[in-house]
Protein backbone atom coordinates (compact mmCIF):
# COMPACT_ATOMS: atom_id res chain seq x y z
CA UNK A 1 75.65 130.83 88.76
CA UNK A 2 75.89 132.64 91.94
CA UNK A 3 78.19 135.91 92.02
CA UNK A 4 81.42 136.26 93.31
CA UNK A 5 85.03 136.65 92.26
CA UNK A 6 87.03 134.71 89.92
CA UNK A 7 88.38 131.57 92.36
CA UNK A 8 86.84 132.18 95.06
CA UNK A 9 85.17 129.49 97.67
CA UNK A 10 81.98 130.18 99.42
CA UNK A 11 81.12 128.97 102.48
CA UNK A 12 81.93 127.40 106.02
CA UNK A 13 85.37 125.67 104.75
CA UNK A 14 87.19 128.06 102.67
CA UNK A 15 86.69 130.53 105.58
CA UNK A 16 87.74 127.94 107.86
CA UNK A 17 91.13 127.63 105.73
CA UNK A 18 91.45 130.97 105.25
CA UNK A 19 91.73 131.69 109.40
CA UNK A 20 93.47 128.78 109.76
CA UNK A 21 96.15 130.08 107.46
CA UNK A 22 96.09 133.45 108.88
CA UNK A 23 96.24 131.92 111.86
CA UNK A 24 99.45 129.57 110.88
CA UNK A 25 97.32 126.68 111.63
CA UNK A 26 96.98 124.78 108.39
CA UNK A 27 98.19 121.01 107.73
CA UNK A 28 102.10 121.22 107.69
CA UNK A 29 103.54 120.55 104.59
CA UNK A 30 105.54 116.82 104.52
CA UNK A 31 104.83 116.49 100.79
CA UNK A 32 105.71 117.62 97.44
CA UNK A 33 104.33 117.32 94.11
CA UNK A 34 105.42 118.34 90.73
CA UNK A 35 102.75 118.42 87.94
CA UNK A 36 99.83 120.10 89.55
CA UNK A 37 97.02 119.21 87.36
CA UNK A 38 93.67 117.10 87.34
CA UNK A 39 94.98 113.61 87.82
CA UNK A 40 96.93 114.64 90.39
CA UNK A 41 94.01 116.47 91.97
CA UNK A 42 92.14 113.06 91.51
CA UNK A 43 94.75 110.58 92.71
CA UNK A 44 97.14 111.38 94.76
CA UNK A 45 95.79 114.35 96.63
CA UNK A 46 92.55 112.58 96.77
CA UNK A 47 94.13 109.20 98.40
CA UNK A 48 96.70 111.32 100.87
CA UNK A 49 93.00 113.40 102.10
CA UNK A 50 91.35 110.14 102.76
CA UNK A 51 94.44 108.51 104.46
CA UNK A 52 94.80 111.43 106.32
CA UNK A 53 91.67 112.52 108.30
CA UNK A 54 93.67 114.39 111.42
CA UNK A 55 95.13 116.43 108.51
CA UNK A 56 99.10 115.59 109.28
CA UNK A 57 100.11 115.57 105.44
CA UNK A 58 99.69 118.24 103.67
CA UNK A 59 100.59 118.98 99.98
CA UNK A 60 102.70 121.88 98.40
CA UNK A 61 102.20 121.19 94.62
CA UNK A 62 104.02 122.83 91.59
CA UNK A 63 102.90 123.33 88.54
CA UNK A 64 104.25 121.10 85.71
CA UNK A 65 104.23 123.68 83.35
CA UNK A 66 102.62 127.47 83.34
CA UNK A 67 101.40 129.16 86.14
CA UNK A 68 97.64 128.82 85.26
CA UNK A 69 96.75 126.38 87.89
CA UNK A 70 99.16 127.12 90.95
CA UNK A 71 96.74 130.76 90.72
CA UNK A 72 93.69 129.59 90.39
CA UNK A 73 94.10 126.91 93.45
CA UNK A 74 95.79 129.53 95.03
CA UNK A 75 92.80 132.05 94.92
CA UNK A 76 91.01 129.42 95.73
CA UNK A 77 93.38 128.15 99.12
CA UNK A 78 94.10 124.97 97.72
CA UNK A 79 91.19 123.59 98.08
CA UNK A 80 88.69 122.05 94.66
CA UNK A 81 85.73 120.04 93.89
CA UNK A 82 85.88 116.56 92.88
CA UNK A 83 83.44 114.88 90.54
CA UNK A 84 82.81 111.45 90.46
CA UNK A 85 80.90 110.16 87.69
CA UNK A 86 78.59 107.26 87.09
CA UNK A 87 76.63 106.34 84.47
CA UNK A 88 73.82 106.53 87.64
CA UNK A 89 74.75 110.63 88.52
CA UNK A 90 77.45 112.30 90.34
CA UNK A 91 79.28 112.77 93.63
CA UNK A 92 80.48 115.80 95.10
CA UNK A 93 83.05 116.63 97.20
CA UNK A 94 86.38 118.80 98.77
CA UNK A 95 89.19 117.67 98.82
CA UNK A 96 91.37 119.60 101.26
CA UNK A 97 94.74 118.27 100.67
CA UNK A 98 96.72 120.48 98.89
CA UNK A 99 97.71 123.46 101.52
CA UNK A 100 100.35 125.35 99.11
CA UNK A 101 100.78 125.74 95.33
CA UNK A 102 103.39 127.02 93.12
CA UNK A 103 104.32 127.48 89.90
CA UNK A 104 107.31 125.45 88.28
CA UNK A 105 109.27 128.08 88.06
CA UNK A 106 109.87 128.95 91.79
CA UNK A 107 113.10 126.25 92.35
CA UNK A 108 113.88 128.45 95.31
CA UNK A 109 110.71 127.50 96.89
CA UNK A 110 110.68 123.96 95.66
CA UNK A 111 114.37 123.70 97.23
CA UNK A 112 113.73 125.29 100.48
CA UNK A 113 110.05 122.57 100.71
CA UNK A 114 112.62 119.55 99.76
CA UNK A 115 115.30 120.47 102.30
CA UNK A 116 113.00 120.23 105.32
CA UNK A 117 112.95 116.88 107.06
CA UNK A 118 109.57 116.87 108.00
CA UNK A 119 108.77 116.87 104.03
CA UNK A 120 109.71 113.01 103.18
CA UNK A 121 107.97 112.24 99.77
CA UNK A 122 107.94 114.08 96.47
CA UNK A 123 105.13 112.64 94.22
CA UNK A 124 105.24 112.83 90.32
CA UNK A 125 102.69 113.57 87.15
CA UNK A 126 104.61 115.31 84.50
CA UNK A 127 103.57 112.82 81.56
CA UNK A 128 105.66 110.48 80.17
CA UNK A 129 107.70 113.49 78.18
CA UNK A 130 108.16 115.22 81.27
CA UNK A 131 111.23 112.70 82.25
CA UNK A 132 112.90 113.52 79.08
CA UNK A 133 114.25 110.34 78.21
CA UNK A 134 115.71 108.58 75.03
CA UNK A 135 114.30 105.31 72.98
CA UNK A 136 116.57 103.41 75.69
CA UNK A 137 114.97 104.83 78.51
CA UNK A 138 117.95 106.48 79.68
CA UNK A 139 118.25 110.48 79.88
CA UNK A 140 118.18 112.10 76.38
CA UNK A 141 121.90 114.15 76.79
CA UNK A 142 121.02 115.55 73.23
CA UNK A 143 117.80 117.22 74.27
CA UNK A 144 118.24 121.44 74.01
CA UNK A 145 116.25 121.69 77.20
CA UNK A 146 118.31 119.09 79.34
CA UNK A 147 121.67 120.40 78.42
CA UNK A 148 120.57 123.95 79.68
CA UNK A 149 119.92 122.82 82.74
CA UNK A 150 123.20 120.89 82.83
CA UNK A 151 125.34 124.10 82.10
CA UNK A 152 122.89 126.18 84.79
CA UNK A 153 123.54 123.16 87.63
CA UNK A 154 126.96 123.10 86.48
CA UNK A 155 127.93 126.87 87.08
CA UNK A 156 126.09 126.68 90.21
CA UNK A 157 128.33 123.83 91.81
CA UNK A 158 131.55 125.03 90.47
CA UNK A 159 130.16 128.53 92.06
CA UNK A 160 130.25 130.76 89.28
CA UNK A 161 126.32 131.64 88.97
CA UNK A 162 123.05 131.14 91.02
CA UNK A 163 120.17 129.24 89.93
CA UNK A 164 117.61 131.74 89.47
CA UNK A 165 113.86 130.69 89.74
CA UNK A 166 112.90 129.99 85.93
CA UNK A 167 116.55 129.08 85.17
CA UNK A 168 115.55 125.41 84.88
CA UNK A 169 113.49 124.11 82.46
CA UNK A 170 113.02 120.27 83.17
CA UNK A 171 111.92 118.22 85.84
CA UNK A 172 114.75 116.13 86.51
CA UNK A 173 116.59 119.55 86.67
CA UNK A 174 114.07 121.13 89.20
CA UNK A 175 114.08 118.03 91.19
CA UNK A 176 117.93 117.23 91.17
CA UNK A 177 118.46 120.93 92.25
CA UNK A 178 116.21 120.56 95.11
CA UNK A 179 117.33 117.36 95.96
CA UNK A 180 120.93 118.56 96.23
CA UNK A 181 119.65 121.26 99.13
CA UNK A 182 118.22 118.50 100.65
CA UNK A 183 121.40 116.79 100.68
CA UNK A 184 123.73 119.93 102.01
CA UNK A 185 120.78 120.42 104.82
CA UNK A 186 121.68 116.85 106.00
CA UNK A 187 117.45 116.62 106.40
CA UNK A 188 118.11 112.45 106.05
CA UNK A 189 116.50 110.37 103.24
CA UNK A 190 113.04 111.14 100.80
CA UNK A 191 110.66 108.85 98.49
CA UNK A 192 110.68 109.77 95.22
CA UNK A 193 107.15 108.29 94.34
CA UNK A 194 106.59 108.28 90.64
CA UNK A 195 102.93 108.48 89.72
CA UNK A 196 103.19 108.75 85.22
CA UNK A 197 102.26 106.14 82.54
CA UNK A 198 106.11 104.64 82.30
CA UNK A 199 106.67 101.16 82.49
CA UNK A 200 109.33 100.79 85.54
CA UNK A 201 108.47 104.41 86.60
CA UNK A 202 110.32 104.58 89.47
CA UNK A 203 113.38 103.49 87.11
CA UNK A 204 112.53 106.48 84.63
CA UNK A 205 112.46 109.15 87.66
CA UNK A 206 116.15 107.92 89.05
CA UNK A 207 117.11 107.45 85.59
CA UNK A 208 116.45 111.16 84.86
CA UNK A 209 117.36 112.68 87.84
CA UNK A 210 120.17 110.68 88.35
CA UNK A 211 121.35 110.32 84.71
CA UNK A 212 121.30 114.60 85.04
CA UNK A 213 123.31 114.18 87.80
CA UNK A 214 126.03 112.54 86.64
CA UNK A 215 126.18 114.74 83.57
CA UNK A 216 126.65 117.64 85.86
CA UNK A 217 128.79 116.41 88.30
CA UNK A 218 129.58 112.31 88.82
CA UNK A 219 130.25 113.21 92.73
CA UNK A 220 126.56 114.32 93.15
CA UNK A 221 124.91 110.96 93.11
CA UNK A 222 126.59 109.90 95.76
CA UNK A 223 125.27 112.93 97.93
CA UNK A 224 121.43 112.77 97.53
CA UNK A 225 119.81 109.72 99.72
CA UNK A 226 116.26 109.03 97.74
CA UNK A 227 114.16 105.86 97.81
CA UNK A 228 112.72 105.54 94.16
CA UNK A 229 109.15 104.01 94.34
CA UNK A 230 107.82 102.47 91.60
CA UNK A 231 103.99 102.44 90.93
CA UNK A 232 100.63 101.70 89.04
CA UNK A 233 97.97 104.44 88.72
CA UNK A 234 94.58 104.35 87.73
CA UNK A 235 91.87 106.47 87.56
CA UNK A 236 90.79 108.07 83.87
CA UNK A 237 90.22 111.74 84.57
CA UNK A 238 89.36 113.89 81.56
CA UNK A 239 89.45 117.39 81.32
CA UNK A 240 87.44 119.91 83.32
CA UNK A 241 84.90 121.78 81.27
CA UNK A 242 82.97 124.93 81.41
CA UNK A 243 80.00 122.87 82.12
CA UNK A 244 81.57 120.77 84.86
CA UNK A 245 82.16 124.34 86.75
CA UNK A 246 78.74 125.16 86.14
CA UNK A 247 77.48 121.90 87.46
CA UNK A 248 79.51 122.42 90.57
CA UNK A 249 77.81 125.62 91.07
CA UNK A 250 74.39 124.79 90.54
CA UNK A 251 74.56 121.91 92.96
CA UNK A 252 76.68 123.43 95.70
CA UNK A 253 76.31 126.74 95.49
CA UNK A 254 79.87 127.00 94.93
CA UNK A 255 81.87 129.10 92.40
CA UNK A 256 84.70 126.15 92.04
CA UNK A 257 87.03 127.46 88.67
CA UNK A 258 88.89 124.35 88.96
CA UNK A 259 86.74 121.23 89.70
CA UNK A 260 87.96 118.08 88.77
CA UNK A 261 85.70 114.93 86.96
CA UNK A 262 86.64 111.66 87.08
CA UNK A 263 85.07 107.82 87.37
CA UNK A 264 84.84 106.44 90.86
CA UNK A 265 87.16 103.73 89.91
CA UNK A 266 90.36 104.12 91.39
CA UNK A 267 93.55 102.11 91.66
CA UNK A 268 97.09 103.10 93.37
CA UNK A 269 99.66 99.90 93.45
CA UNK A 270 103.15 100.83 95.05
CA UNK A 271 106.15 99.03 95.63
CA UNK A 272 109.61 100.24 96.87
CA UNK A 273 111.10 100.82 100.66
CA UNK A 274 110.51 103.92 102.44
CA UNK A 275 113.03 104.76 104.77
CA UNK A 276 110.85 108.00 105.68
CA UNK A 277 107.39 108.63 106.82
CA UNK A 278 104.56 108.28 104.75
CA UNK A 279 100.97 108.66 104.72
CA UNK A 280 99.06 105.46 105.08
CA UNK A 281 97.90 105.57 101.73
CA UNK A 282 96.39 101.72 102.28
CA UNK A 283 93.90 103.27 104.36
CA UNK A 284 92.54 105.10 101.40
CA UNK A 285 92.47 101.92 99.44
CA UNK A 286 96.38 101.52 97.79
CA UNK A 287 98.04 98.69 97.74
CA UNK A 288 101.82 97.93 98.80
CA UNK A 289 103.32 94.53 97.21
CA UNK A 290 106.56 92.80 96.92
CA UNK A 291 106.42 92.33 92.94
CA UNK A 292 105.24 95.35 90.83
CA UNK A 293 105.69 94.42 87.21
CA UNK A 294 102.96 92.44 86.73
CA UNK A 295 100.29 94.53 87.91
CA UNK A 296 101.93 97.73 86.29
CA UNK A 297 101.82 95.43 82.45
CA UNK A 298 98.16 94.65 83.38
CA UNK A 299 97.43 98.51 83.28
CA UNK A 300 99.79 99.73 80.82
CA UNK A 301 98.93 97.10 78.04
CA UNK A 302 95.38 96.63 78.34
CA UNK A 303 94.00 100.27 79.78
CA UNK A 304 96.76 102.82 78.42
CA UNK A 305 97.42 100.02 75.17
CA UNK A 306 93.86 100.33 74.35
CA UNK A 307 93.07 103.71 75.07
CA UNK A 308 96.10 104.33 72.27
CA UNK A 309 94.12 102.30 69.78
CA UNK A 310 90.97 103.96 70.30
CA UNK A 311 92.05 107.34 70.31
CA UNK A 312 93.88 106.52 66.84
CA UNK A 313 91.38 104.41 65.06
CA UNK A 314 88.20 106.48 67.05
CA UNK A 315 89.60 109.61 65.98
CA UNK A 316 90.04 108.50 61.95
CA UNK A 317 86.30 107.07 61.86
CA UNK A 318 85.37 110.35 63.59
CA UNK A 319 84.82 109.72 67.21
CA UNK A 320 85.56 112.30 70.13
CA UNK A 321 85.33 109.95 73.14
CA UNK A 322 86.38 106.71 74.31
CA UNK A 323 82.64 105.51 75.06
CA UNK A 324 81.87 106.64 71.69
CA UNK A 325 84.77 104.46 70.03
CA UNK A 326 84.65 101.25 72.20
CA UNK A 327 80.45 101.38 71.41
CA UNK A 328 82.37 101.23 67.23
CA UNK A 329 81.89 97.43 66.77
CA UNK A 330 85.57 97.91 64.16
CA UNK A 331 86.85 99.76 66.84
CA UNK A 332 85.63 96.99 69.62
CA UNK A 333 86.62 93.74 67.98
CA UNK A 334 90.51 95.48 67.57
CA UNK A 335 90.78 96.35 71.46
CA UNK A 336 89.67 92.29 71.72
CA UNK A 337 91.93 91.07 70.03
CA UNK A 338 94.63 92.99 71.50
CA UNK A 339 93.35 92.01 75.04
CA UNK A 340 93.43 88.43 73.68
CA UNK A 341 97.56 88.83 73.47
CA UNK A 342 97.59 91.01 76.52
CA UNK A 343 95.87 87.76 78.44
CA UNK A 344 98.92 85.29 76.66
CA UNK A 345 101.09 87.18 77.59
CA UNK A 346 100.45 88.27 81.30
CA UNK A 347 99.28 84.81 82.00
CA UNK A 348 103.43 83.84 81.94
CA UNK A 349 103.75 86.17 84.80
CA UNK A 350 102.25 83.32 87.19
CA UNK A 351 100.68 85.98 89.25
CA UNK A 352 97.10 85.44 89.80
CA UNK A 353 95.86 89.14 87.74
CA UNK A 354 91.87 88.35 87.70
CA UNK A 355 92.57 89.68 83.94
CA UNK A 356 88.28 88.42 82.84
CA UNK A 357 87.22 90.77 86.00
CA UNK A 358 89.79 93.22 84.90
CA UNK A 359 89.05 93.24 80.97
CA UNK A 360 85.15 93.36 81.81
CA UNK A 361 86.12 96.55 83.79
CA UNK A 362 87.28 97.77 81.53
CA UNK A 363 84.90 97.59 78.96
CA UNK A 364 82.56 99.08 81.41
CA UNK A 365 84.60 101.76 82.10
CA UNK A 366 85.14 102.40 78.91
CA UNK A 367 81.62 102.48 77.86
CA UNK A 368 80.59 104.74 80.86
CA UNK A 369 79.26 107.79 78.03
CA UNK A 370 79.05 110.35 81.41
CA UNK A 371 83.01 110.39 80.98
CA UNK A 372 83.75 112.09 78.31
CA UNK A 373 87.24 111.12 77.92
CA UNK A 374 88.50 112.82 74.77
CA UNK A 375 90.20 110.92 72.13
CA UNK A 376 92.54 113.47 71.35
CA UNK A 377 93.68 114.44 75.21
CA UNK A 378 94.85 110.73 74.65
CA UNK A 379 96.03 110.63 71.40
CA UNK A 380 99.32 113.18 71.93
CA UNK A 381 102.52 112.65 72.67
CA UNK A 382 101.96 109.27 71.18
CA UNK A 383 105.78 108.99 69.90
CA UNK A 384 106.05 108.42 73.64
CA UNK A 385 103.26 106.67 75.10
CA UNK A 386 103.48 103.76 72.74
CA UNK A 387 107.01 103.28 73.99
CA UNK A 388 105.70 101.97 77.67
CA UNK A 389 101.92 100.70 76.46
CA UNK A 390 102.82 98.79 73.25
CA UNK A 391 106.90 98.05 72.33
CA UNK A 392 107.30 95.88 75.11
CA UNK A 393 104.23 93.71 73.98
CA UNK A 394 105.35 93.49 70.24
CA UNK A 395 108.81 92.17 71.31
CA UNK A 396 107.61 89.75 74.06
CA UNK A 397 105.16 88.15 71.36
CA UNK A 398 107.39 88.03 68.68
CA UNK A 399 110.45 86.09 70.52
CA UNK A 400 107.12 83.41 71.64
CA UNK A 401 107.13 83.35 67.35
CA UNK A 402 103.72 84.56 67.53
CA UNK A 403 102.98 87.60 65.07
CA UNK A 404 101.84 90.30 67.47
CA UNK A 405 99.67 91.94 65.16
CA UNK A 406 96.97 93.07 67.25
CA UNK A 407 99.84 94.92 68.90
CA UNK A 408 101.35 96.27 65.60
CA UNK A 409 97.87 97.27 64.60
CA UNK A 410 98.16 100.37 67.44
CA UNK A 411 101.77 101.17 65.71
CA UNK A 412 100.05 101.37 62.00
CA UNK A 413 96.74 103.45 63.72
CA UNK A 414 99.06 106.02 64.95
CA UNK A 415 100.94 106.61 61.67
CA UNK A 416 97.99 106.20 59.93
CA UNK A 417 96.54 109.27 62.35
CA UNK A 418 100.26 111.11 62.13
CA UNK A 419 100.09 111.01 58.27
CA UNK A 420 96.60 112.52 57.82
CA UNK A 421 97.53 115.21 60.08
CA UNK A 422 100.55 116.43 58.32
CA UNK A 423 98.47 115.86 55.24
CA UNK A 424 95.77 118.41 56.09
CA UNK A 425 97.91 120.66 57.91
CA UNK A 426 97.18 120.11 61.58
CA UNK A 427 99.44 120.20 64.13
CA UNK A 428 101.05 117.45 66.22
CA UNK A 429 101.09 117.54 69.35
CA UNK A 430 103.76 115.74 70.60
CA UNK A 431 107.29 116.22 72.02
CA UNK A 432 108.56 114.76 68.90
CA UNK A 433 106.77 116.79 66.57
CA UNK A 434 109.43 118.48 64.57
CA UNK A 435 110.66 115.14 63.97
CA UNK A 436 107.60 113.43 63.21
CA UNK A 437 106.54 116.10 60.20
CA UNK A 438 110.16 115.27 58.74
CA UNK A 439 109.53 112.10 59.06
CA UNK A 440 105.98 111.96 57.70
CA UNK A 441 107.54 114.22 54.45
CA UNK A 442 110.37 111.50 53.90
CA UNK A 443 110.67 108.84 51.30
CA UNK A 444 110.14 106.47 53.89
CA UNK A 445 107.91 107.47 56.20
CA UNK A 446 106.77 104.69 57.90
CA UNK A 447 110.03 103.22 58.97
CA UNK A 448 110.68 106.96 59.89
CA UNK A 449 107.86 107.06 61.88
CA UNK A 450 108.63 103.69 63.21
CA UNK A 451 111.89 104.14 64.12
CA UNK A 452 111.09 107.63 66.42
CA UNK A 453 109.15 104.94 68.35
CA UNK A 454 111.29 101.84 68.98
CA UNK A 455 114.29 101.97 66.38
CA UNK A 456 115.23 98.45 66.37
CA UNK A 457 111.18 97.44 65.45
CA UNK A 458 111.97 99.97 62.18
CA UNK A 459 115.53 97.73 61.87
CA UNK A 460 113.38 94.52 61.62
CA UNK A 461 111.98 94.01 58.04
CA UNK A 462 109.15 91.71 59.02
CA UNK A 463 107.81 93.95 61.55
CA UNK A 464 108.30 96.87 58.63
CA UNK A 465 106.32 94.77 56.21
CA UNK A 466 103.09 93.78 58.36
CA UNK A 467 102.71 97.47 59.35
CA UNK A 468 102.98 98.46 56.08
CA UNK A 469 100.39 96.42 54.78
CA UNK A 470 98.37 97.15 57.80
CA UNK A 471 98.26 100.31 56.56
CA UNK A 472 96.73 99.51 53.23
CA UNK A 473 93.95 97.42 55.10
CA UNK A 474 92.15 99.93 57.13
CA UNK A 475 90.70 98.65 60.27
CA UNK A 476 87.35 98.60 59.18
CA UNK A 477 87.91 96.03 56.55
CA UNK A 478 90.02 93.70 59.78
CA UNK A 479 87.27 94.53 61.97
CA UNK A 480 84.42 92.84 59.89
CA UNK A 481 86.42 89.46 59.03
């Protein structure tokens, strides 16, 4: 590896940006993300850089939770190395998107960026437990960090204190505060795009952000003018190694310290109105349609849904990666037979979803051993994942009167996993964790378990008793039936 300084870009680009900054030159900021981290870098900023090619839109991005990443881009002026790759080599290239970056912490910034009306869309990727929502999908009032940030919005409207950068601790507090300057500005309406792993994600952002909202103040809703986009994402991107920097530098000559890998599959399916400008993200390949659902169930049940399973099951047989789990022929026969629902049930949607193309896909994509998409980067937070990617499909199936065990199965891996990680000590990393190790310790632990999930599943003694015994028939005995 060549020498120079921590973050720091050779060659003609970076010192392009660099005197275009000084020179107050760069791409003017009309977007704003929250979440700053690798599938960002690989979706969104990648599609808005290809959509883009006179450089109109560009990106101030926040951090979703430490500072790590806003400083390292920022040494770095925004700019990273993308990695696609195939099972046949790699690709290389900068993506040039991303003009500003910040940490979470600095509201004042994030509300000054929101309240401009040449800024019309905010973007999303704070995971699933970013939106800080209950079982019921609406905002979870009882949650430490959301009723700070209640009190701290509540002060500040009635006048009494300032919201200080690092006084707010969630998203739909960050966002809701900087949504509110956007309001008193009068800067006119802004997409809210969400880009997360939620079924009706779109309907989780408002939910949060409003549902905050009306727990500070009932009058505020009325104030803030946002179109809530709902969308599908696709594009596995696993996490950046010390090898994947060193690749970038042998082959470009470039010390990159945050380079992101992913497959050269992508997918970006949106659906909402935008009163406000917009990139033209279809130029880069997204789609726009009428009718989301149906496309956003094809993803979260049979790529997210499986992934779940495989991460569970692949981890307990000893597995890192997905390719190394879906190439597990126990492993391989249970993500078929969950598919097998997945098709029943997606076929009532009427829409024509290609699901053979799309499950052959997938098993490609899964099998593609140059990701090395880790098993356990997918297995957390699983008390809220399996919410969006699996719940929906045991409660569709079971009002048909089928069984919906291949879909119970994923329920029964994950306690299974849960349980032998409390047993040996480990922790859990999860949002839910405290409650998960009580759970696990409890006389009942796997309606405990169950219930921290989808509480009415844990209420239903049939569903109770399969998983149960699914968890005194290990998947290896299923698997060779």
């Amino acid at each position: 590896m060549h020498e120079a300084s921590a973050g720091e870009l050779s060659g003609e680009l970076a010192a392009s940006r660099r005197l275009c900054r000084s020179a107050g030159i760069l791409p003017p900021v009309r977007i704003v993300h929250l979440g700053l981290g690798a599938f960002h870098r690989a979706h969104q900023a990648w599609y808005t850089a290809h959509a883009d090619p006179a450089g109109e839109w560009g990106i101030a991005a926040f951090t979703g939770r430490g500072p790590a990443a806003a400083h390292v881009l920022g040494a770095q002026e925004g700019l990273y190395t993308l990695i696609e790759r195939g099972p046949d080599g790699d690709r290389y290239e900068t993506v040039t998107s991303i003009v500003e970056t910040h940490d979470a912490s600095e509201t004042a910034a994030l509300r000054a960026l929101v309240s401009r009306p040449e800024v019309t869309v905010v973007t999303l990727t704070v995971t699933e437990k970013g939106y800080h929502l209950d079982a019921s999908g609406a905002l979870d009032t009882g949650d430490a960090d959301v009723v700070a940030d209640s009190v701290t919005l509540r002060r500040s409207e009635a006048g009494a204190a300032a919201v200080e950068d690092g006084a707010l601790r969630t998203m739909p507090g960050r966002l809701l505060w900087a949504l509110l300057g956007r309001a008193e500005s009068g800067a006119g309406p802004i997409a809210v795009v969400s880009c997360d792993n939620l079924a009706g994600n779109g309907a989780a952002a408002r939910a949060a952000v409003m549902g905050l909202a009306e727990l500070v103040n009932p009058a505020l809703a009325s104030a803030i003018e946002v179109d809530w986009i709902h969308t599908s994402i696709d594009r596995i991107t696993p996490r950046t190694t010390v090898a994947d920097i060193e690749a970038v530098a042998t082959r470009t000559g470039i010390l990159d310290l945050a380079p992101v890998v992913t497959e050269r599959y992508s997918s970006w399916i949106l659906s909402g109105r935008f009163r406000a400008a917009r990139p033209r993200w279809e130029d880069a390949g997204a789609l726009f349609v009428d009718v989301l659902e149906p496309f956003e169930r094809r993803k979260l049940w049979m790529l997210n849904g499986a992934h779940s399973l495989l991460a569970y099951a692949g981890i307990g047989f000893g597995h890192t990666t997905v390719a190394e789990a879906i190439a597990d022929e126990r492993c391989a026969k249970a993500v078929g037979r969950l598919w097998d629902l997945h098709a029943r049930l997606l076929s009532e949607s009427g829409r024509d979803l290609d699901l053979d193309d799309y499950r052959l896909a997938l098993a490609a994509r899964f099998a593609n051993s140059a990701i090395a998409h880790r098993l356990d980067q997918i297995a957390a937070d699983g008390s809220v994942k399996l919410r969006s990617r699996i719940v929906e499909v045991v409660q569709r199936e079971r009002s048909a009167g089928g069984s919906a065990d291949a879909a119970l199965r994923v329920m029964a891996e994950w306690i299974r996993f849960v349980l032998a990680a409390c047993e040996a000590g480990r922790i859990i990393e999860d949002a839910a964790a405290a409650e998960i190790v009580a759970a696990a310790a409890a006389s009942d632990p796997t309606r405990g378990l169950l219930a921290l999930i989808a509480p009415e599943l844990a209420d239903d003694e049939a569903i109770l008793m399969r998983v149960i015994g699914m968890l005194a028939t290990p998947l290896d005995v299923v698997g060779h039936r």
